[in-house]
PDB file of N, CA and C in Angstrom:
ATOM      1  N   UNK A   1      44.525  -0.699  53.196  1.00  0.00           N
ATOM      2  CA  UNK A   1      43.936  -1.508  52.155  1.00  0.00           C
ATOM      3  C   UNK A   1      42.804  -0.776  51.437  1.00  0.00           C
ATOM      4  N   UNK A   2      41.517  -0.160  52.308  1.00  0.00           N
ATOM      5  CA  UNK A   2      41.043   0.923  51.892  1.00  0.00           C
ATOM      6  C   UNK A   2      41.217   1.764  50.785  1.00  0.00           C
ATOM      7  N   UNK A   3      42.149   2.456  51.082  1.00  0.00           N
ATOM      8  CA  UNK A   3      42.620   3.526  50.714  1.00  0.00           C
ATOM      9  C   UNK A   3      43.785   2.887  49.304  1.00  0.00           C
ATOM     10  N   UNK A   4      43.923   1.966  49.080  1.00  0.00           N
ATOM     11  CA  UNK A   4      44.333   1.310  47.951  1.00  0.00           C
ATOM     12  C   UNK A   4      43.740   0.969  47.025  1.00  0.00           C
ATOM     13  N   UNK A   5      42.363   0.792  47.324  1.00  0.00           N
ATOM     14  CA  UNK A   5      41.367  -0.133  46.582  1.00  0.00           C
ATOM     15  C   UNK A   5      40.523   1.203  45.947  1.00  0.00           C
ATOM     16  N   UNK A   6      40.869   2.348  46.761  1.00  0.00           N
ATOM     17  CA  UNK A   6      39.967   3.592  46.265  1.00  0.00           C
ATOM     18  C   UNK A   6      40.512   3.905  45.401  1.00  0.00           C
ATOM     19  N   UNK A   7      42.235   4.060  45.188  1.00  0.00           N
ATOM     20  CA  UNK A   7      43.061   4.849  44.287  1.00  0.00           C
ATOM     21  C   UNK A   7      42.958   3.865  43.157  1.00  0.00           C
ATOM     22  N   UNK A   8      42.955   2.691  42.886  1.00  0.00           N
ATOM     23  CA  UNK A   8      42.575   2.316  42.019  1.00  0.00           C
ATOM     24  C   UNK A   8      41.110   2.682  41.502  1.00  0.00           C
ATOM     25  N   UNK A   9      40.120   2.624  41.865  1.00  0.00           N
ATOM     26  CA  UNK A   9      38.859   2.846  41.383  1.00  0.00           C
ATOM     27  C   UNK A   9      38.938   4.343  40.719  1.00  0.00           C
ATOM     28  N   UNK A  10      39.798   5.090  41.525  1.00  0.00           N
ATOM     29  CA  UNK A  10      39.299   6.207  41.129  1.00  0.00           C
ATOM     30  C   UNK A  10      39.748   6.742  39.939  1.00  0.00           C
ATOM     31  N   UNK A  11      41.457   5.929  39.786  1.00  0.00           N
ATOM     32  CA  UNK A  11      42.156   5.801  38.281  1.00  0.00           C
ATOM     33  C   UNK A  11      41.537   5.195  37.650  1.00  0.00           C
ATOM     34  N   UNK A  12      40.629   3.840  37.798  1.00  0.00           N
ATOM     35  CA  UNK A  12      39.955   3.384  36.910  1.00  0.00           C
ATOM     36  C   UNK A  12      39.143   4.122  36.070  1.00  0.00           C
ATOM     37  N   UNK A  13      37.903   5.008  36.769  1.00  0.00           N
ATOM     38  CA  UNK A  13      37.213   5.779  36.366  1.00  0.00           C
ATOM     39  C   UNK A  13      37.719   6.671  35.485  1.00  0.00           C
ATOM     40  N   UNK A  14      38.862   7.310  35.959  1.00  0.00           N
ATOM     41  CA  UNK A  14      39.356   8.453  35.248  1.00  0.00           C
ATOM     42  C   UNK A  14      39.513   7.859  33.592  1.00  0.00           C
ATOM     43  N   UNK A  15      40.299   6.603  33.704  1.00  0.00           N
ATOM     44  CA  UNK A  15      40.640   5.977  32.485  1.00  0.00           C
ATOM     45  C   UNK A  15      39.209   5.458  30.992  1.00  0.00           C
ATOM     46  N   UNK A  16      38.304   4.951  32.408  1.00  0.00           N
ATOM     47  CA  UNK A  16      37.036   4.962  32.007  1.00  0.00           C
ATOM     48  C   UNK A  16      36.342   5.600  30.667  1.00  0.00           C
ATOM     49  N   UNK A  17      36.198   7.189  31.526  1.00  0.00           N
ATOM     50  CA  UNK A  17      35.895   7.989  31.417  1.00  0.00           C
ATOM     51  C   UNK A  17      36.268   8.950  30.105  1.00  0.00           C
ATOM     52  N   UNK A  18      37.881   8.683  29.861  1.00  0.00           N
ATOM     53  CA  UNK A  18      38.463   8.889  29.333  1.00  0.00           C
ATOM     54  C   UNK A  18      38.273   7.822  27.517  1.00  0.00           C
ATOM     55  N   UNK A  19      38.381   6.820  28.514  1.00  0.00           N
ATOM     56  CA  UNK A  19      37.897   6.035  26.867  1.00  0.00           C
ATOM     57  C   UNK A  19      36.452   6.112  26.274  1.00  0.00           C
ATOM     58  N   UNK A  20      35.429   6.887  27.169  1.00  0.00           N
ATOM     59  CA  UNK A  20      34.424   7.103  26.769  1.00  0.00           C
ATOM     60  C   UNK A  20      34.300   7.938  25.775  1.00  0.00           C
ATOM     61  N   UNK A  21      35.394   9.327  26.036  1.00  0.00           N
ATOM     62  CA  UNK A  21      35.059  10.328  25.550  1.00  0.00           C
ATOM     63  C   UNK A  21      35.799  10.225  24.215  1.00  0.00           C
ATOM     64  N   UNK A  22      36.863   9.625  24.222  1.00  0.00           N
ATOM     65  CA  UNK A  22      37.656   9.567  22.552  1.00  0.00           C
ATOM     66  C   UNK A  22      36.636   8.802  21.881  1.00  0.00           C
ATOM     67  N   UNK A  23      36.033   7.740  22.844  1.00  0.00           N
ATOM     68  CA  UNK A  23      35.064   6.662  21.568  1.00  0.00           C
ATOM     69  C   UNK A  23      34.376   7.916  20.752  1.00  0.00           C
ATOM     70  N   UNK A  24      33.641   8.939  22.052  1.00  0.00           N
ATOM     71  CA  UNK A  24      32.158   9.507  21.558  1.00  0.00           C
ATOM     72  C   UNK A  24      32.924  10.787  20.103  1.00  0.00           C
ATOM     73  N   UNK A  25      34.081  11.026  20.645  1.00  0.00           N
ATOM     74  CA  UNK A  25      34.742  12.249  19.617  1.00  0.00           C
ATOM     75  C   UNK A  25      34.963  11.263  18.598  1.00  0.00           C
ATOM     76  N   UNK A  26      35.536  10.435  18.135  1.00  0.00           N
ATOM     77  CA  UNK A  26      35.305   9.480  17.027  1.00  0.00           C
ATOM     78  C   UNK A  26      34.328   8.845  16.538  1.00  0.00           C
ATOM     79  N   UNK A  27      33.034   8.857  17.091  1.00  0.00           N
ATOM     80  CA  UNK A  27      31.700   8.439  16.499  1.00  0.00           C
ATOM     81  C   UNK A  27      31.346   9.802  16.073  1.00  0.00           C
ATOM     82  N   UNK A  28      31.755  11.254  16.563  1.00  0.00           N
ATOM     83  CA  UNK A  28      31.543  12.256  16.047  1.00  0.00           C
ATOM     84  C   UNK A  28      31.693  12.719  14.445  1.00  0.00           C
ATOM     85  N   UNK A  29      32.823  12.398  14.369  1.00  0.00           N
ATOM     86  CA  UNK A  29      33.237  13.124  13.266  1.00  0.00           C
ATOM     87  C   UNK A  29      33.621  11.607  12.401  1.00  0.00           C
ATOM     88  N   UNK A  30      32.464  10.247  12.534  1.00  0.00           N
ATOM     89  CA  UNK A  30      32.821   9.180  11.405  1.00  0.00           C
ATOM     90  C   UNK A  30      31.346   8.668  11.435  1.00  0.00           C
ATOM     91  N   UNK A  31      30.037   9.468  11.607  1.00  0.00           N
ATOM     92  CA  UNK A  31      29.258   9.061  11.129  1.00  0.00           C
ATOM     93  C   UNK A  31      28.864   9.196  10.105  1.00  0.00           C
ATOM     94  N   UNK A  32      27.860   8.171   9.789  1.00  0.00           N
ATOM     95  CA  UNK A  32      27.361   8.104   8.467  1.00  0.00           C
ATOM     96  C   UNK A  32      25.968   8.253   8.398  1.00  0.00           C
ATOM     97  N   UNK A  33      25.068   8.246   9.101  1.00  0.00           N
ATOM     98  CA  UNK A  33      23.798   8.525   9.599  1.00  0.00           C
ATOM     99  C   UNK A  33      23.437   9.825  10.478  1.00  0.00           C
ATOM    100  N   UNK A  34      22.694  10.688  10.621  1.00  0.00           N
ATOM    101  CA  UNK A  34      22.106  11.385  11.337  1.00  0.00           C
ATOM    102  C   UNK A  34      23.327  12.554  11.132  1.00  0.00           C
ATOM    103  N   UNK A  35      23.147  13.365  10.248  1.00  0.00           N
ATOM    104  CA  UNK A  35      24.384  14.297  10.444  1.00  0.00           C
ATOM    105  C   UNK A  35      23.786  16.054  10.717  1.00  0.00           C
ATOM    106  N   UNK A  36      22.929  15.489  10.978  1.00  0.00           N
ATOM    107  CA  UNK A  36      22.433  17.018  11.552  1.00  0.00           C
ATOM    108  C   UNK A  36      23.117  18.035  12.658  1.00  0.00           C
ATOM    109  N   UNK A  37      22.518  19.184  12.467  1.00  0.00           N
ATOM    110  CA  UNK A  37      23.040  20.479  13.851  1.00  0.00           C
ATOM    111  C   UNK A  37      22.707  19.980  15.151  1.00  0.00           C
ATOM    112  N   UNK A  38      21.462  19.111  15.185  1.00  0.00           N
ATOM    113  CA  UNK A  38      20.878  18.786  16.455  1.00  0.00           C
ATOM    114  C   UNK A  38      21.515  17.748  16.842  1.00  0.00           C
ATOM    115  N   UNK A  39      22.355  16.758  16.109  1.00  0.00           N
ATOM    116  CA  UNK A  39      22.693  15.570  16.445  1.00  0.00           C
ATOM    117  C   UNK A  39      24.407  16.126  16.893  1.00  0.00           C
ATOM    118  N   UNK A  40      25.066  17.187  16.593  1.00  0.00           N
ATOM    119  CA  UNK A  40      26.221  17.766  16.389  1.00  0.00           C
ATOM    120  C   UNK A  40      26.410  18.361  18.088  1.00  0.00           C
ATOM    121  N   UNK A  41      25.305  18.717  18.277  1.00  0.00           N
ATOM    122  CA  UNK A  41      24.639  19.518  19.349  1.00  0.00           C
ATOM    123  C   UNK A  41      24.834  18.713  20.968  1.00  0.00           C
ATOM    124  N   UNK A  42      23.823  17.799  20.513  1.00  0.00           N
ATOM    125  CA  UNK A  42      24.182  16.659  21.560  1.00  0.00           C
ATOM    126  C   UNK A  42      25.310  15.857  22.193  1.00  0.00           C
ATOM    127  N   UNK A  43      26.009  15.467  20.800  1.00  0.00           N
ATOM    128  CA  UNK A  43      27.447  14.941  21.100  1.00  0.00           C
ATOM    129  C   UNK A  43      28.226  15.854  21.797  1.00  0.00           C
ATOM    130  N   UNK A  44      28.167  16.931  21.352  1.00  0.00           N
ATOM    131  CA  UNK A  44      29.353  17.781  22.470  1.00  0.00           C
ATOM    132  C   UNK A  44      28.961  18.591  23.173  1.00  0.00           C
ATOM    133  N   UNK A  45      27.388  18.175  23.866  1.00  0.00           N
ATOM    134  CA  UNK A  45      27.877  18.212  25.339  1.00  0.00           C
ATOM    135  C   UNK A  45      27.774  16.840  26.368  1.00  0.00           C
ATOM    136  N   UNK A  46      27.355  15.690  25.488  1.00  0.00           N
ATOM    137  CA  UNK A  46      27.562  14.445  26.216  1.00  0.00           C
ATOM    138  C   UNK A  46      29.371  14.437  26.046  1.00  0.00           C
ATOM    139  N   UNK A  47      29.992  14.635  24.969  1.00  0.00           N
ATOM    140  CA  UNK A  47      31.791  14.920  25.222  1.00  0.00           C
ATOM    141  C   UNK A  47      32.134  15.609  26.430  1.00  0.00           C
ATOM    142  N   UNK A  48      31.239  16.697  26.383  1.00  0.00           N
ATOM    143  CA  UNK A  48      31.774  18.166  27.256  1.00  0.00           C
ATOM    144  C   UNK A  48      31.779  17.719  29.039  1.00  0.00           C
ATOM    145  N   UNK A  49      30.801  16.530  29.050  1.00  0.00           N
ATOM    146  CA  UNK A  49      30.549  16.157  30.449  1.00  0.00           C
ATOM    147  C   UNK A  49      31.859  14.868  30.721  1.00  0.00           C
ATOM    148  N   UNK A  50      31.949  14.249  29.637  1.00  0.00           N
ATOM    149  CA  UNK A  50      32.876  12.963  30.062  1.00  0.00           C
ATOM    150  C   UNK A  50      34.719  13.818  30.359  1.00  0.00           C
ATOM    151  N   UNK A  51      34.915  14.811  29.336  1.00  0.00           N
ATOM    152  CA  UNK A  51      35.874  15.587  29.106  1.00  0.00           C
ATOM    153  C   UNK A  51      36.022  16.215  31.110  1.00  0.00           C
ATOM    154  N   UNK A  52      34.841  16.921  31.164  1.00  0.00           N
ATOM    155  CA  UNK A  52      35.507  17.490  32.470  1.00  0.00           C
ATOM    156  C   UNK A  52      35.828  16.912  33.586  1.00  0.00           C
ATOM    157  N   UNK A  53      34.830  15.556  33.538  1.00  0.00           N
ATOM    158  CA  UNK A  53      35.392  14.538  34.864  1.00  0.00           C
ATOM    159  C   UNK A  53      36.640  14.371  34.692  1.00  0.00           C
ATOM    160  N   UNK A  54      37.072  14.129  33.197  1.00  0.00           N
ATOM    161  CA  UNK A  54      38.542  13.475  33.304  1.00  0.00           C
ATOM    162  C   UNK A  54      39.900  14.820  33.896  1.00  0.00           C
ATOM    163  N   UNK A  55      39.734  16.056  33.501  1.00  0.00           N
ATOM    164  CA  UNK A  55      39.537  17.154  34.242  1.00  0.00           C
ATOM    165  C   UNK A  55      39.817  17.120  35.584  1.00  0.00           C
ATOM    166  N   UNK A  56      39.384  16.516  36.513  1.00  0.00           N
ATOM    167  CA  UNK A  56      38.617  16.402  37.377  1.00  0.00           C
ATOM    168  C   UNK A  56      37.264  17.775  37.972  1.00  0.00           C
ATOM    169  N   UNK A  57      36.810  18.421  37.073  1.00  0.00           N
ATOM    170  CA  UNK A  57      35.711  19.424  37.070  1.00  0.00           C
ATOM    171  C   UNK A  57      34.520  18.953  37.303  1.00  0.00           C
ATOM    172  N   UNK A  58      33.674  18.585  37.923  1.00  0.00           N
ATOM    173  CA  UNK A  58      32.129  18.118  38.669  1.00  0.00           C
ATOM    174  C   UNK A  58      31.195  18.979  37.638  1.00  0.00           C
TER     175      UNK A  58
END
């Protein structure tokens, strides 16, 4: 039962994780505010971190 309840969580996450990162790549490239290098900067590596969990890369 354990071990059922984990494999779900852990697909959950993955899926999670995953919808995090398309949201953040589509708030990327459809803003309308703040379009700076520094703001360009940030987004991909808050992407770069959601991207490798899904990966599974730590």
């Amino acid at each position: 039962m354990l071990v059922l309840m984990d494999t779900i969580i852990h697909y959950f996450y993955f899926v999670m994780t995953g919808f995090f990162a398309i949201l953040l790549l589509k708030n990327l490239f459809k803003r309308e505010r703040r379009k700076g290098l520094v703001y360009d900067i940030v987004y991909s590596y808050v992407i770069m971190v959601f991207i490798l969990r899904v990966i599974g890369i730590k």
